[in-house]
C-alpha atoms as a PDB file:
ATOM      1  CA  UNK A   1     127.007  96.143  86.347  1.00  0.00           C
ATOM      2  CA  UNK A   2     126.338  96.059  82.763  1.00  0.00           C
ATOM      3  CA  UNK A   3     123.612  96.803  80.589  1.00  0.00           C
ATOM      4  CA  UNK A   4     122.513  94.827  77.495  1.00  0.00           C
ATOM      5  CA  UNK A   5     122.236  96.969  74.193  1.00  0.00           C
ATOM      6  CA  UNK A   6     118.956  96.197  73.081  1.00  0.00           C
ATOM      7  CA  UNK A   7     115.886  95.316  74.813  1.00  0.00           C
ATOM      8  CA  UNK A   8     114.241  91.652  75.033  1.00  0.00           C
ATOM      9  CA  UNK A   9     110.678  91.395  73.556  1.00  0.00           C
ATOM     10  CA  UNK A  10     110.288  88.811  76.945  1.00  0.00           C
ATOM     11  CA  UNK A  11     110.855  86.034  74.641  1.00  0.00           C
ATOM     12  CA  UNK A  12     114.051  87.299  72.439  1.00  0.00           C
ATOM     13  CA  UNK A  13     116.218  90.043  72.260  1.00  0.00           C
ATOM     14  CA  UNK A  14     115.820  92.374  69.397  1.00  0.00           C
ATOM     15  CA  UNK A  15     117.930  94.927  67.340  1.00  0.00           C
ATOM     16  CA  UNK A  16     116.500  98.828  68.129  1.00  0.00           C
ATOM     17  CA  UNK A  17     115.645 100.412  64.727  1.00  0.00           C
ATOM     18  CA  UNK A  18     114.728 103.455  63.713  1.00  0.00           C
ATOM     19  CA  UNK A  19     111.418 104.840  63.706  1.00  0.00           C
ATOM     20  CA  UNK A  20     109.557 103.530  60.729  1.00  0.00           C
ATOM     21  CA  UNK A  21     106.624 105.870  59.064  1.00  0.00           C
ATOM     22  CA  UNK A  22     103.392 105.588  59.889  1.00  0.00           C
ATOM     23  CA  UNK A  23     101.199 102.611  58.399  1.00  0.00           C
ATOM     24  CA  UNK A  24      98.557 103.345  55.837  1.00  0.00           C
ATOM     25  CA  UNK A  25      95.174 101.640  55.858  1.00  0.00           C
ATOM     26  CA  UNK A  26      95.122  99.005  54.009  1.00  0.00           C
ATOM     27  CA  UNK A  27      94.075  96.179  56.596  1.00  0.00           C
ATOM     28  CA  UNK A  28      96.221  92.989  56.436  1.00  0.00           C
ATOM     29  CA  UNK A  29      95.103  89.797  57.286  1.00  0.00           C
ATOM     30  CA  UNK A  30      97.093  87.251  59.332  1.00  0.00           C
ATOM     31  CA  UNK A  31      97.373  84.474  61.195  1.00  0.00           C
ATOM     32  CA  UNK A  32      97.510  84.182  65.548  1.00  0.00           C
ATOM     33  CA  UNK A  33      98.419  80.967  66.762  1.00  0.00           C
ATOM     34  CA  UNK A  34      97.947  81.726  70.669  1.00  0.00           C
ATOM     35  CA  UNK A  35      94.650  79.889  72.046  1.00  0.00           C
ATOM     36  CA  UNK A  36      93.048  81.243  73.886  1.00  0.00           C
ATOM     37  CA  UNK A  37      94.606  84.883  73.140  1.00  0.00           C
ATOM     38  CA  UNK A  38      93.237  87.267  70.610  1.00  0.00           C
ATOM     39  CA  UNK A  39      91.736  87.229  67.025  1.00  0.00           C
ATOM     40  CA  UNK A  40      91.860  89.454  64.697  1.00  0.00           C
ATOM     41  CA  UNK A  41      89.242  89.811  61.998  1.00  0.00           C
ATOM     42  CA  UNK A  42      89.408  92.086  58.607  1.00  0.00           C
ATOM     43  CA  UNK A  43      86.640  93.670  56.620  1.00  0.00           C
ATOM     44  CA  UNK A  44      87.075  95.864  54.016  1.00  0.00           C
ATOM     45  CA  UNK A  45      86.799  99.267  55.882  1.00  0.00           C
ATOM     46  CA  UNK A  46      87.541  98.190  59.384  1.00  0.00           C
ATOM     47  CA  UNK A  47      88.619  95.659  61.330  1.00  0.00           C
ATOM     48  CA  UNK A  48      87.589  93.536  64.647  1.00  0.00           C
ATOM     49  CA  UNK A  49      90.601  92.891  67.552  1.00  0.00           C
ATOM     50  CA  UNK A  50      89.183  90.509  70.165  1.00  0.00           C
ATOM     51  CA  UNK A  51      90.534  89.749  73.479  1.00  0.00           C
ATOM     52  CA  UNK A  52      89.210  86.768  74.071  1.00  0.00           C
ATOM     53  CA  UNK A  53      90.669  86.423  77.731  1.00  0.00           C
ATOM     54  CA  UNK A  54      88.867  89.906  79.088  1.00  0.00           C
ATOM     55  CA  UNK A  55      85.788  89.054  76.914  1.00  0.00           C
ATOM     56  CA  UNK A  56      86.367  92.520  74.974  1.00  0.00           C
ATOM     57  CA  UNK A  57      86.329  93.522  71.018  1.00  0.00           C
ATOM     58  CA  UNK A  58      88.427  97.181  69.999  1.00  0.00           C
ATOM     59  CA  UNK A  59      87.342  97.855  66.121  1.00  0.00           C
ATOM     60  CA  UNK A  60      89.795  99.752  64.336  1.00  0.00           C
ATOM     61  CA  UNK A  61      89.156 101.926  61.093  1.00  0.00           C
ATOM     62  CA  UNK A  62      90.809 104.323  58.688  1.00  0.00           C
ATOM     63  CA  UNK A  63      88.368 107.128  57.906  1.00  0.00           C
ATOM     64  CA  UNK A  64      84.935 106.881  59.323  1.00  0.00           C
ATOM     65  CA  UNK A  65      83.420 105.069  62.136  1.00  0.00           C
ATOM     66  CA  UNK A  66      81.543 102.459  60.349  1.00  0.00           C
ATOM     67  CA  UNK A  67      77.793 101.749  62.044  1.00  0.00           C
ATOM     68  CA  UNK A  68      76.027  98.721  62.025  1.00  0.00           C
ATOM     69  CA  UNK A  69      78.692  96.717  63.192  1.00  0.00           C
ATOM     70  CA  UNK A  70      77.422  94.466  66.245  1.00  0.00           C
ATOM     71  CA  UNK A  71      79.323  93.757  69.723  1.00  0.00           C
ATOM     72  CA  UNK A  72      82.541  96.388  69.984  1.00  0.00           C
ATOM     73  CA  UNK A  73      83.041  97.815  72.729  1.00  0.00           C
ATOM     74  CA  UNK A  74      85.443 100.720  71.478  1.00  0.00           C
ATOM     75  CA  UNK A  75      86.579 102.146  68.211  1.00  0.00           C
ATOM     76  CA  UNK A  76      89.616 103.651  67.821  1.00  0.00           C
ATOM     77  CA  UNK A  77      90.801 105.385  64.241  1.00  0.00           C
ATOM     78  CA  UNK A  78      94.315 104.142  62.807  1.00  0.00           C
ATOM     79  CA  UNK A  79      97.023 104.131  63.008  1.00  0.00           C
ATOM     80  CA  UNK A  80      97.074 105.475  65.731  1.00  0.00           C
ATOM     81  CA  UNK A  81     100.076 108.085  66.079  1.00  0.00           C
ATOM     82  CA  UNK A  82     101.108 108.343  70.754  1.00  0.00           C
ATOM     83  CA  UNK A  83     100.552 105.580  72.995  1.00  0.00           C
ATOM     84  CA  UNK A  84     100.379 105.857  76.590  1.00  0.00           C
ATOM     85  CA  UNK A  85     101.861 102.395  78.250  1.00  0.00           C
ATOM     86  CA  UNK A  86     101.002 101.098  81.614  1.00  0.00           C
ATOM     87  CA  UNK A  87     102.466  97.535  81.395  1.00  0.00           C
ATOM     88  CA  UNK A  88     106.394  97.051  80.332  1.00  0.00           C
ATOM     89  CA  UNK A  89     105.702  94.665  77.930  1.00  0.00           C
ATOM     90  CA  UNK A  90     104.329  97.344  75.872  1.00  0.00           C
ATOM     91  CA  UNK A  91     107.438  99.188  75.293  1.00  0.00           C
ATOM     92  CA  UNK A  92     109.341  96.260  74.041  1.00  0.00           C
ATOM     93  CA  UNK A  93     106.816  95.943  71.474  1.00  0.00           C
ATOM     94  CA  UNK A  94     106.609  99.210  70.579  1.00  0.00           C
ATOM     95  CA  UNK A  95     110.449  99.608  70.172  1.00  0.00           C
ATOM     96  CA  UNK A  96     110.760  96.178  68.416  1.00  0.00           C
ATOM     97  CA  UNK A  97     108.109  97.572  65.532  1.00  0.00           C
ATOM     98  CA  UNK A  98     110.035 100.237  65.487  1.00  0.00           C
ATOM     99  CA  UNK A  99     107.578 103.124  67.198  1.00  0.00           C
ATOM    100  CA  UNK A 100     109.304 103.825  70.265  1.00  0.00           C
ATOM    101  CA  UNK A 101     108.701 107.501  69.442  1.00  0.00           C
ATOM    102  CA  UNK A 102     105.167 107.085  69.829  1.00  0.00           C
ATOM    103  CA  UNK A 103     105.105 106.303  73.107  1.00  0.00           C
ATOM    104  CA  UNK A 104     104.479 109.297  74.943  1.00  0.00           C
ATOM    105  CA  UNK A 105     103.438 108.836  78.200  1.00  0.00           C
ATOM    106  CA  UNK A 106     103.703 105.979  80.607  1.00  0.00           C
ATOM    107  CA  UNK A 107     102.773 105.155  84.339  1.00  0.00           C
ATOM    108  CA  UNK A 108     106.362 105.432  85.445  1.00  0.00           C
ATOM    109  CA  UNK A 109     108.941 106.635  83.227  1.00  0.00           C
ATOM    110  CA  UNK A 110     111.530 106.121  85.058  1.00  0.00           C
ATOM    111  CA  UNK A 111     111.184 102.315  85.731  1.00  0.00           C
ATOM    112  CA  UNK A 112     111.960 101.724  81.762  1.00  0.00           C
ATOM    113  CA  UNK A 113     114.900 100.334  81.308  1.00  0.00           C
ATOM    114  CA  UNK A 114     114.960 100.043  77.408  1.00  0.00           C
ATOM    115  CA  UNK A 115     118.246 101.533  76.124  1.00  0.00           C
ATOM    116  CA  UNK A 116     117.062 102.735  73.241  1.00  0.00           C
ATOM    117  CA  UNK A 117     114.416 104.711  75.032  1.00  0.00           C
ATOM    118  CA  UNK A 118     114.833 108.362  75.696  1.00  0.00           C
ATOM    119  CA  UNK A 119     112.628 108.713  78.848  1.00  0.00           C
ATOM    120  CA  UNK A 120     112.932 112.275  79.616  1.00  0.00           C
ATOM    121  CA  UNK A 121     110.970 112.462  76.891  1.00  0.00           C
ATOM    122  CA  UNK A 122     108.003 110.894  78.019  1.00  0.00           C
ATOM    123  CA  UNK A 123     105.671 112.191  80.362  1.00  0.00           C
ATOM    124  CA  UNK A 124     104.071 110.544  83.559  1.00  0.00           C
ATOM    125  CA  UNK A 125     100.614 109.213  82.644  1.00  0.00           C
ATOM    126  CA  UNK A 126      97.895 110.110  85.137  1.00  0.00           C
ATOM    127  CA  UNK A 127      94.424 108.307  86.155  1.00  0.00           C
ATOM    128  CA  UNK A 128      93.012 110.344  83.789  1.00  0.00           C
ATOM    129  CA  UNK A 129      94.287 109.445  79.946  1.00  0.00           C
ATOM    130  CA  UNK A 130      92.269 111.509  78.452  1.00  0.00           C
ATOM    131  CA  UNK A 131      93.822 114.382  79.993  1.00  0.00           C
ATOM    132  CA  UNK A 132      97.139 113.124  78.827  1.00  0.00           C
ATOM    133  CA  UNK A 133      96.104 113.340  75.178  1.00  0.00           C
ATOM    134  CA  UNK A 134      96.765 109.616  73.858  1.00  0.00           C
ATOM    135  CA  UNK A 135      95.401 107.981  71.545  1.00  0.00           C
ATOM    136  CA  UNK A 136      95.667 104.307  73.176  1.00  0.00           C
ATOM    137  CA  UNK A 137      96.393 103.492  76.206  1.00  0.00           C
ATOM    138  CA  UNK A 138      98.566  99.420  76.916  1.00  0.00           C
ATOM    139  CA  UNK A 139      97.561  98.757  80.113  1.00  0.00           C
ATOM    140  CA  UNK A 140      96.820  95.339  82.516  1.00  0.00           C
ATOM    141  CA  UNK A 141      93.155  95.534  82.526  1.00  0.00           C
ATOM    142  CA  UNK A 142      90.690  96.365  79.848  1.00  0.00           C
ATOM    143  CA  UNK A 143      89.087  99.614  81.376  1.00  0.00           C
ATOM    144  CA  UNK A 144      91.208 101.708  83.304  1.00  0.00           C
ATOM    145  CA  UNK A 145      91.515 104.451  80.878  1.00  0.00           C
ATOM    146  CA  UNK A 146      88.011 103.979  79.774  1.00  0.00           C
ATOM    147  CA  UNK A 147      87.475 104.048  75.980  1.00  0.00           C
ATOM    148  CA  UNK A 148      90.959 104.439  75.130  1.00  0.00           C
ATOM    149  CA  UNK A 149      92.329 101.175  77.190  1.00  0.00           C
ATOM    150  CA  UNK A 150      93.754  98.341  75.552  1.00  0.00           C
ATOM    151  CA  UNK A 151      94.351  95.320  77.526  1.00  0.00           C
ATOM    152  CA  UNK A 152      97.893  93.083  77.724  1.00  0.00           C
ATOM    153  CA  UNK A 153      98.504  90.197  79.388  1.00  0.00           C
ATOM    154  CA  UNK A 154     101.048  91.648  82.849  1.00  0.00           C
ATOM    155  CA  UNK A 155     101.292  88.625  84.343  1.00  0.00           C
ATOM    156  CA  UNK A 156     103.194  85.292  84.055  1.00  0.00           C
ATOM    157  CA  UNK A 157     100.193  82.549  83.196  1.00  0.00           C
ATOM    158  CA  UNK A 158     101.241  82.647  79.195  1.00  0.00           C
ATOM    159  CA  UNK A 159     104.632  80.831  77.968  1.00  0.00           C
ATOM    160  CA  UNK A 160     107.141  83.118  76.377  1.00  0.00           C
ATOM    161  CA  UNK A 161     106.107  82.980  72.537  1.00  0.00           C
ATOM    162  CA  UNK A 162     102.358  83.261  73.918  1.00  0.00           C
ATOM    163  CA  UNK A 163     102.886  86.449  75.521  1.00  0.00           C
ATOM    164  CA  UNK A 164     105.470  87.687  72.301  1.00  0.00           C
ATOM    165  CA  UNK A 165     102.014  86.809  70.002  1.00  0.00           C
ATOM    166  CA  UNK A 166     100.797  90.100  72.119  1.00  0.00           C
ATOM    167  CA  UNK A 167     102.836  91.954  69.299  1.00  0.00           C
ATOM    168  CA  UNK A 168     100.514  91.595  66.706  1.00  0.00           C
ATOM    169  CA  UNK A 169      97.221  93.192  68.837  1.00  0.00           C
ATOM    170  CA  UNK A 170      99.458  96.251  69.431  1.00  0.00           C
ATOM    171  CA  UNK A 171     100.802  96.320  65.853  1.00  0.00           C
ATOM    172  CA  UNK A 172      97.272  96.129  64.808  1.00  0.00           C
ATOM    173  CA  UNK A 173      96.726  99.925  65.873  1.00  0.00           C
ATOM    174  CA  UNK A 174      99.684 101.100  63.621  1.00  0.00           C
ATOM    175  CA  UNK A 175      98.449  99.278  60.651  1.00  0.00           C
ATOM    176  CA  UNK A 176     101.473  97.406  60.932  1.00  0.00           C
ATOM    177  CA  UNK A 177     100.655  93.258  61.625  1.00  0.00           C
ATOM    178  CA  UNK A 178     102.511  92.110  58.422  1.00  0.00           C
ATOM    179  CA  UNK A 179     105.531  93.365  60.090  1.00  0.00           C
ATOM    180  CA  UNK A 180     104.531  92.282  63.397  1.00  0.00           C
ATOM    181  CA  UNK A 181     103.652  88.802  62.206  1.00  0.00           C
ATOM    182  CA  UNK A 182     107.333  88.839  60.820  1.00  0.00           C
ATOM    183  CA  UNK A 183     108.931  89.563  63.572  1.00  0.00           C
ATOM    184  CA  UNK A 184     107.053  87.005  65.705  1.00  0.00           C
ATOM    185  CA  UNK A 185     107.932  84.296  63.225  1.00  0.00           C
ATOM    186  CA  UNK A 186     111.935  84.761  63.448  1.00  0.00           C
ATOM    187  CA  UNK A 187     111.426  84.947  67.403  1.00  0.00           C
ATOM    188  CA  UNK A 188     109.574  81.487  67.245  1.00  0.00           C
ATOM    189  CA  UNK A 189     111.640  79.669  64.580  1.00  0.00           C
ATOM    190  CA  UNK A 190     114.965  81.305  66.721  1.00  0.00           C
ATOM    191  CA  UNK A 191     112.905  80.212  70.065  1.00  0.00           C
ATOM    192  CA  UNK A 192     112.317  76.729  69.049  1.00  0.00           C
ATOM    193  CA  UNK A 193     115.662  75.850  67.645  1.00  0.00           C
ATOM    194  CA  UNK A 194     117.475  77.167  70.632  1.00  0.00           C
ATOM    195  CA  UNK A 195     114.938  75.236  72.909  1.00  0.00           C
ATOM    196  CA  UNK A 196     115.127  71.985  71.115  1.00  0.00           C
ATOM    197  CA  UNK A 197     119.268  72.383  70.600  1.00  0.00           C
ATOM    198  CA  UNK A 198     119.434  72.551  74.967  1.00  0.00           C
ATOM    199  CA  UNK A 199     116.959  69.859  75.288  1.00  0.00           C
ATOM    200  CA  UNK A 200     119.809  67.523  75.199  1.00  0.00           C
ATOM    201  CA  UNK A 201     122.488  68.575  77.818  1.00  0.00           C
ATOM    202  CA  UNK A 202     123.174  65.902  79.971  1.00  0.00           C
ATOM    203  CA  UNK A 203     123.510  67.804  82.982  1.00  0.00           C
ATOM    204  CA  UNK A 204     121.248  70.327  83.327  1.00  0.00           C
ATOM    205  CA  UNK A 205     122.520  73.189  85.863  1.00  0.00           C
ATOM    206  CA  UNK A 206     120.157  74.409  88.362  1.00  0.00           C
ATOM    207  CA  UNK A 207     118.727  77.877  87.745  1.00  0.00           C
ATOM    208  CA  UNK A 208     115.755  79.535  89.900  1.00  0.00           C
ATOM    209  CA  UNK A 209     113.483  82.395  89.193  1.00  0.00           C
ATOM    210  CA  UNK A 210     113.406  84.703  91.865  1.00  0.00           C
ATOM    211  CA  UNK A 211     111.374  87.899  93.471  1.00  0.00           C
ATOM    212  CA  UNK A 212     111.845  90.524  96.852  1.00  0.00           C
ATOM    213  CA  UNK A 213     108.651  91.856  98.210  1.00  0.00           C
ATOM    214  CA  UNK A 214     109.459  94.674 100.577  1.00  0.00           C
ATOM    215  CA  UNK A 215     107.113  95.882 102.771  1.00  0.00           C
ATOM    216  CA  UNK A 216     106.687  95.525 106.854  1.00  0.00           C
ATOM    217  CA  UNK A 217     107.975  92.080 106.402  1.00  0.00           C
ATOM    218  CA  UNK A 218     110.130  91.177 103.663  1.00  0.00           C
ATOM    219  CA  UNK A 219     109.190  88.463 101.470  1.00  0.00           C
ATOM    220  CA  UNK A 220     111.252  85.834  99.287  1.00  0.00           C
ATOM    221  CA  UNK A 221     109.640  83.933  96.743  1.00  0.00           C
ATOM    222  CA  UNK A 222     111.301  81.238  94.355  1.00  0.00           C
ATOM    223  CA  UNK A 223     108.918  81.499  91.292  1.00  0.00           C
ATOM    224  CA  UNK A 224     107.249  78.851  89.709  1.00  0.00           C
ATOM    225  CA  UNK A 225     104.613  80.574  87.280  1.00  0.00           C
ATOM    226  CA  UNK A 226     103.996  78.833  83.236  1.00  0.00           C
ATOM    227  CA  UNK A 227     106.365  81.973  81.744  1.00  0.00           C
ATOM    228  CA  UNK A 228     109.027  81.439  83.922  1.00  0.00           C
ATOM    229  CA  UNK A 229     109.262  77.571  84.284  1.00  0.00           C
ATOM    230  CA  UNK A 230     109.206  77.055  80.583  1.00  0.00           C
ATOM    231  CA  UNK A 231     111.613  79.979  80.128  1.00  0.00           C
ATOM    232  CA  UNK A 232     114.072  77.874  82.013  1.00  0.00           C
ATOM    233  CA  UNK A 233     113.457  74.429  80.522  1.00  0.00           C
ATOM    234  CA  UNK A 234     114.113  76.121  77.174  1.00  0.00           C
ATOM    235  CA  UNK A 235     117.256  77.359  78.240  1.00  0.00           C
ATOM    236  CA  UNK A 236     118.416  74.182  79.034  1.00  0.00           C
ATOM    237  CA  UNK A 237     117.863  74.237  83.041  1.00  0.00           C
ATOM    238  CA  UNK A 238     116.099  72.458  85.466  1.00  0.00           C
ATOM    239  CA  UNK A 239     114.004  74.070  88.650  1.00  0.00           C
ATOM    240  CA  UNK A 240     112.757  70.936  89.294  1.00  0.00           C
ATOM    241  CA  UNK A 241     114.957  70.513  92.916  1.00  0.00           C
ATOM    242  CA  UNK A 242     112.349  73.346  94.439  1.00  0.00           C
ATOM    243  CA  UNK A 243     109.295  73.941  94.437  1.00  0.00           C
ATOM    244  CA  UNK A 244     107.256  77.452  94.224  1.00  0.00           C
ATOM    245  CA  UNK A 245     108.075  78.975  97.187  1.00  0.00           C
ATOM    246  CA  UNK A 246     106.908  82.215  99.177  1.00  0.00           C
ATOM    247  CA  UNK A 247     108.621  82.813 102.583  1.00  0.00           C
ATOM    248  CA  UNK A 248     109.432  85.650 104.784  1.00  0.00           C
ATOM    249  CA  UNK A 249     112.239  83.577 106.657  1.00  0.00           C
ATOM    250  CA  UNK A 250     115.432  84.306 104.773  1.00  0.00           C
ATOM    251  CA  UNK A 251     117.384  81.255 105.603  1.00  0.00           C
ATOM    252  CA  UNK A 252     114.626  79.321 103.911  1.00  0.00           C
ATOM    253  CA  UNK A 253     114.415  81.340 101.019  1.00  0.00           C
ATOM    254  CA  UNK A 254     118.347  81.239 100.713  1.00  0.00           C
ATOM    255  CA  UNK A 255     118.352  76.999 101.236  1.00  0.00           C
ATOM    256  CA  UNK A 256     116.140  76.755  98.788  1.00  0.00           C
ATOM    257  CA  UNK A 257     118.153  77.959  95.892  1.00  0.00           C
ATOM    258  CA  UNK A 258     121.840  77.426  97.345  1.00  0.00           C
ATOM    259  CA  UNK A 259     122.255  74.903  95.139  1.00  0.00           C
ATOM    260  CA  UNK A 260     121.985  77.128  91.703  1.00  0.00           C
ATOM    261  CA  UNK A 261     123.963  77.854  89.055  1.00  0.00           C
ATOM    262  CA  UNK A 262     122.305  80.615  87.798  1.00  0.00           C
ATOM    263  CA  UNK A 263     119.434  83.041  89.620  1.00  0.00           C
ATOM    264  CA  UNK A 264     116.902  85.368  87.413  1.00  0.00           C
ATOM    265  CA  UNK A 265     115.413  88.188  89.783  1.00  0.00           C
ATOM    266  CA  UNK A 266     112.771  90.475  88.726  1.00  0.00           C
ATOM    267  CA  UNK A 267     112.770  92.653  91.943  1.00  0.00           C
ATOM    268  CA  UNK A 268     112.081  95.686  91.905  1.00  0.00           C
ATOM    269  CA  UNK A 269     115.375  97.456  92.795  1.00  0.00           C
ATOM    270  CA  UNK A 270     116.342 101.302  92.781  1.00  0.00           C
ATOM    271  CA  UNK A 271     119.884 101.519  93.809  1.00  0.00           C
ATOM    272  CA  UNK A 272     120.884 102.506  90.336  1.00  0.00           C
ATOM    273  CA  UNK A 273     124.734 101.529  90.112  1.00  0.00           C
ATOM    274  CA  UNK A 274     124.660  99.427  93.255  1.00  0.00           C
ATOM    275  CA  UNK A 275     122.295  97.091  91.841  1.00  0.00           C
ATOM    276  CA  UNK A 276     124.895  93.931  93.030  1.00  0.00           C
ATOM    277  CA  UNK A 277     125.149  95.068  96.036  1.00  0.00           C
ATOM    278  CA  UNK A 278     121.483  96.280  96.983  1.00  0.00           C
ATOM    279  CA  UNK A 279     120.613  92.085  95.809  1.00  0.00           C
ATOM    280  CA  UNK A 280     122.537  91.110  98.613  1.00  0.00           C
ATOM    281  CA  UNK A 281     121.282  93.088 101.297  1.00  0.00           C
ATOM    282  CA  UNK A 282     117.849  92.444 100.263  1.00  0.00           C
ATOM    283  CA  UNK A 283     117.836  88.803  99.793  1.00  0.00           C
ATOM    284  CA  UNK A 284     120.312  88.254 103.078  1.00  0.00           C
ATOM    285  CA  UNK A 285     124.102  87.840 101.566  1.00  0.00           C
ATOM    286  CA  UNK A 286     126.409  89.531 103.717  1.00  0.00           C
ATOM    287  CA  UNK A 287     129.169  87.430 102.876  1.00  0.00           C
ATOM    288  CA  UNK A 288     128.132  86.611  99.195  1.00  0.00           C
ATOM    289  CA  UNK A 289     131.839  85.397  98.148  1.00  0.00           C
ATOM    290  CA  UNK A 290     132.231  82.731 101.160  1.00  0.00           C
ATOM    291  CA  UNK A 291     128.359  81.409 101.340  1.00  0.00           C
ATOM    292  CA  UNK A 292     129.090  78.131  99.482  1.00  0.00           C
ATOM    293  CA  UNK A 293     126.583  79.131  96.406  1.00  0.00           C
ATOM    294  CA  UNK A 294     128.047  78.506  93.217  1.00  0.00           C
ATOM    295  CA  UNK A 295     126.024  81.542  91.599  1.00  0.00           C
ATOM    296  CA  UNK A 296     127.094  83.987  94.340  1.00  0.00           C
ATOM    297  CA  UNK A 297     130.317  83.187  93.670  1.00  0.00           C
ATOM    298  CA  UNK A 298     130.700  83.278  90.208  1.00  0.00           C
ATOM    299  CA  UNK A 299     128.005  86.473  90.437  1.00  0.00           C
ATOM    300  CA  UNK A 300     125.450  84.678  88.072  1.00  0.00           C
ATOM    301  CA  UNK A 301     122.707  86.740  88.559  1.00  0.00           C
ATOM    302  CA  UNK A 302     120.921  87.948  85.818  1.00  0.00           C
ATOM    303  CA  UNK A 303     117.830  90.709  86.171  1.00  0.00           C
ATOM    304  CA  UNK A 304     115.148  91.201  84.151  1.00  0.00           C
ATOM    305  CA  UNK A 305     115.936  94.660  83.738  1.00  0.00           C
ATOM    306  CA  UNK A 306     118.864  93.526  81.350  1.00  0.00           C
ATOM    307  CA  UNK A 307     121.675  94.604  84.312  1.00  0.00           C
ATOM    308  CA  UNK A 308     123.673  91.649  85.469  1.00  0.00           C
ATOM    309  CA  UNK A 309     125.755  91.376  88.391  1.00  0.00           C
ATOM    310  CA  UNK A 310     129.011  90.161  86.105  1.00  0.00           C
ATOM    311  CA  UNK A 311     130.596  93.349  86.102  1.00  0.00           C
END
């Protein structure tokens, strides 16, 4: 299998950089688009991030913690210089701003797949973040690692430029939104042309979304959550011919998308190297080449862990 260069901020693919020096503190203002997401409000020496999802508001400042201030929950001083990440998402931000070097501790090192990353230089990240000695912690929910959490969306309710949006909350902590909002506005205007240039293929191929559950009984599920069905109608598809499906009865599972062009998996897999061949004996193949699947035999599965079976 193959592995893409650079790592996708889940909506695009962007170029790894170089670390890029730490922000100062003037606070920037700018724009979010995503409703309901996150605001982000300036004053003069501080400024207010809130999640308006988990119902919770992080205030940021330079020098001193300013009093006064009503309803945040947290303070954290900025920019911030490690981060400890317990969502993926988090990394591709972080490596798409160009701080990849300030992560510094996540909940499993080894399941990052970003290229750019040097993993053996980050360290596992505990229950306890405060023993880890981070100054932020990206995780799914808003308290886990008490006052330094930091909540990101982990799961697939928001479309893909909703969730890339997320950039700008995490690039708030460097100092660094102007950048952020940059980067976010060359995803969309890429994101949009791209989507409205396959919105007029005549025959749209059939693509599924899929997921293995181990466990004492293996489960196959075709997916059908917002991120991934618009992913798939922007990229020109249709997943229209099945519904969302959950099954622990392969041959369902497998009827269900035998009549794809394409399959996305985001399985977790750990057969590093036999990644192809660990798909098939999870998901039931035994005789991939001669099952009558166009994308098993033209090995058109893609992962979201950027390693394809088209090797």
């Amino acid at each position: 299998m193959r592995r893409s260069l650079c790592v996708a901020v889940q909506a695009a693919v962007l170029i790894c950089g170089a670390g890029v020096a730490a922000g100062d503190c003037g606070f920037d203002e700018i724009s979010v688009v995503t409703s309901p997401g996150f605001t982000i409000t300036v004053d003069s020496e501080y400024k207010v991030l809130e999640d308006q999802t988990a119902g919770i508001k992080y205030g940021l400042y330079c020098d001193r913690q300013p009093t006064g201030v009503d309803g945040v929950d947290r303070w954290f001083k900025v920019p911030v210089s490690s981060a400890g990440i317990r969502v993926p998402v988090a990394s591709g931000f972080l490596e798409a701003l160009g701080r990849r070097d300030a992560i510094v501790a996540a909940e499993a090192p080894a399941n990052l797949t970003n290229a750019c990353l040097d993993t053996s230089k980050i360290r596992a990240l505990g229950s306890d973040a405060e023993q880890t000695g981070v100054d932020v912690v990206f995780s799914s929910d808003a308290g886990s690692d008490g006052d330094r959490s930091v909540r990101l969306p982990a799961d697939d309710t928001l479309a893909p430029l909703q969730l890339a949006e997320w950039i700008k909350l995490v690039a708030a902590f460097f100092n660094d939104e102007k950048r952020a909002a940059a980067l976010f506005g060359g995803i969309a205007d890429a994101y949009k042309c791209h989507r409205g240039n396959l919105q007029h293929v005549a025959a749209r191929p059939h693509a599924y979304w899929v997921e293995y559950a181990g466990g004492d009984k293996a489960s196959y599920s075709v997916v059908g959550s917002a991120y991934q069905k618009e992913l798939l109608a922007a990229a020109g598809t249709t997943n229209a011919t099945a519904a969302a499906l959950n099954t622990t009865d392969v041959a369902a599972f497998q009827s269900a998308v035998s009549d794809a062009a394409v399959v996305f998996d985001q399985s977790q897999l750990t057969e590093h190297g036999q990644r192809a061949t660990e798909w098939y004996r999870k998901f039931g193949y035994t005789d991939p080449q001669n099952s009558g699947s166009s994308f098993l035999r033209t090995r058109s599965i893609w992962r979201t862990d950027k390693y394809t079976s088209a090797s």
